[in-house]
C-alpha atoms as a PDB file:
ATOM      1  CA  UNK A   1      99.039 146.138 126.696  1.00  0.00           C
ATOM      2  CA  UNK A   2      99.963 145.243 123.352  1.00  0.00           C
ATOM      3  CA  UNK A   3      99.542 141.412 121.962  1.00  0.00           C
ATOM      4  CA  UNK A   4     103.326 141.514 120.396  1.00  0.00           C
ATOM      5  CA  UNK A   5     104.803 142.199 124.092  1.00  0.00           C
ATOM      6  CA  UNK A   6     104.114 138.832 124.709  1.00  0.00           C
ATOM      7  CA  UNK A   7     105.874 137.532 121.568  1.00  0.00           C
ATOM      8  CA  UNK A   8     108.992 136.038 121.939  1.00  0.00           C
ATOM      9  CA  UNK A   9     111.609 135.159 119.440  1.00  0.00           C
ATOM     10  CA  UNK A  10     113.556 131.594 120.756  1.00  0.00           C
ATOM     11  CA  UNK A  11     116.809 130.587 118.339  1.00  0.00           C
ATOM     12  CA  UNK A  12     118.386 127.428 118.086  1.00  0.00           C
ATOM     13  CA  UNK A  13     122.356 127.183 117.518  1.00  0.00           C
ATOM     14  CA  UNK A  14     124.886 124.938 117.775  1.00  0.00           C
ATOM     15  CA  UNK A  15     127.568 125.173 119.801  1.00  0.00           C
ATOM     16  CA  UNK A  16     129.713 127.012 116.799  1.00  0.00           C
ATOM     17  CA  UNK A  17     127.091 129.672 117.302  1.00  0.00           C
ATOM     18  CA  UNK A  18     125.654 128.360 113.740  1.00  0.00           C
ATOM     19  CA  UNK A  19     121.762 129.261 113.615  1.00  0.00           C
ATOM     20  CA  UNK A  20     119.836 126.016 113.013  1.00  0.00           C
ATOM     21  CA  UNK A  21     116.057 127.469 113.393  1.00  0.00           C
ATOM     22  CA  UNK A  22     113.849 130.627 114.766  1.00  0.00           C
ATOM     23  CA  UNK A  23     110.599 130.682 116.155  1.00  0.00           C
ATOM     24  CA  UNK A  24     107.965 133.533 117.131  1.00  0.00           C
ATOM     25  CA  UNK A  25     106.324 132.126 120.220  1.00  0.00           C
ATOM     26  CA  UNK A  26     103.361 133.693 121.793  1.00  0.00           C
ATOM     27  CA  UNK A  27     100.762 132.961 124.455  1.00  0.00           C
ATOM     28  CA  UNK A  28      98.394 131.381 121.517  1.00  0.00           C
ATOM     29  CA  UNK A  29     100.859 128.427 120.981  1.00  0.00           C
ATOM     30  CA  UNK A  30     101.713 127.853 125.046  1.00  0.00           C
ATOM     31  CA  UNK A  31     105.788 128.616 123.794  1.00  0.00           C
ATOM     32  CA  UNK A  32     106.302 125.200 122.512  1.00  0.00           C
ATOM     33  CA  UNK A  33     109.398 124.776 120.695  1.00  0.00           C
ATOM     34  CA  UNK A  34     109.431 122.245 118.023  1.00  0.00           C
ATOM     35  CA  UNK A  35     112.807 120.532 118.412  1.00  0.00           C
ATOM     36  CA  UNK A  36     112.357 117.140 116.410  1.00  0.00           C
ATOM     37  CA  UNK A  37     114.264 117.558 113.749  1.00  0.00           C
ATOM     38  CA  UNK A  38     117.485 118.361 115.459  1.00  0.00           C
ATOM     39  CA  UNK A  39     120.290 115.584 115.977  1.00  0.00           C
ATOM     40  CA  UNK A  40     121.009 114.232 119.641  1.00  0.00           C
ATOM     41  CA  UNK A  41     123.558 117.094 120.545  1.00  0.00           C
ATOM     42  CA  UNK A  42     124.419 120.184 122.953  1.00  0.00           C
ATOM     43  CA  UNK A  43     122.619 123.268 121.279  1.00  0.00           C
ATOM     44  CA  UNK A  44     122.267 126.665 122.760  1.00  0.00           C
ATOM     45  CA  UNK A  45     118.646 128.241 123.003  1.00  0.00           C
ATOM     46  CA  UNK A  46     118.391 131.889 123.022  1.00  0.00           C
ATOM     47  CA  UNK A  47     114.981 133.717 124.028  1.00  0.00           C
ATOM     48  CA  UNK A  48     114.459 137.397 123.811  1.00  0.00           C
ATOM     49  CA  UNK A  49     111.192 139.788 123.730  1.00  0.00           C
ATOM     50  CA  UNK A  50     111.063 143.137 122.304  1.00  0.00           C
ATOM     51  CA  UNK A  51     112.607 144.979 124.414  1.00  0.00           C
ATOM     52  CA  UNK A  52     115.777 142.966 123.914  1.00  0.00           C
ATOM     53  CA  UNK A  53     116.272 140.735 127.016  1.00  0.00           C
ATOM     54  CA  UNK A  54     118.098 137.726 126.200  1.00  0.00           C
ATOM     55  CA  UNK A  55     118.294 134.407 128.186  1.00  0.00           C
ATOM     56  CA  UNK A  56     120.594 132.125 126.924  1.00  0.00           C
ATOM     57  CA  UNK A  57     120.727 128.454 128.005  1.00  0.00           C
ATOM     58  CA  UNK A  58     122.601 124.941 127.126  1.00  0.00           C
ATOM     59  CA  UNK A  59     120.529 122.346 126.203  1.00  0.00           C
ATOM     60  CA  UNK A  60     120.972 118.677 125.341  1.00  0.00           C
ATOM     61  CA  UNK A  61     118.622 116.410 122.971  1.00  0.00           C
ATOM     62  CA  UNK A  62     118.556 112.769 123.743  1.00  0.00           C
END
């Protein structure tokens, strides 16, 4: 098994669907997501692998 099938890329937008930020995650940095610098708001987080699965969820940051 290839390393890069476990890398994920997880997007941050805003509810207008505007990209804010991108992020490669992998096993080697445990997925965190680095959200500090957004503004308390409703964003949408979007994770897909390689193969092109997409999981899309609401989130809000207090």
């Amino acid at each position: 098994m290839n390393s890069n099938d476990d890398e994920l890329t997880f997007s941050i937008s805003n509810l207008d669907g505007k990209l804010l930020c991108s992020y490669k995650v992998n096993k080697s940095n445990e997925f965190r997501i680095d959200v500090s610098q957004l503004k308390p708001g409703i964003y949408i987080g979007e994770c897909s692998n390689k193969k092109n699965a997409v999981l899309k969820k609401l989130f809000i940051k207090n």
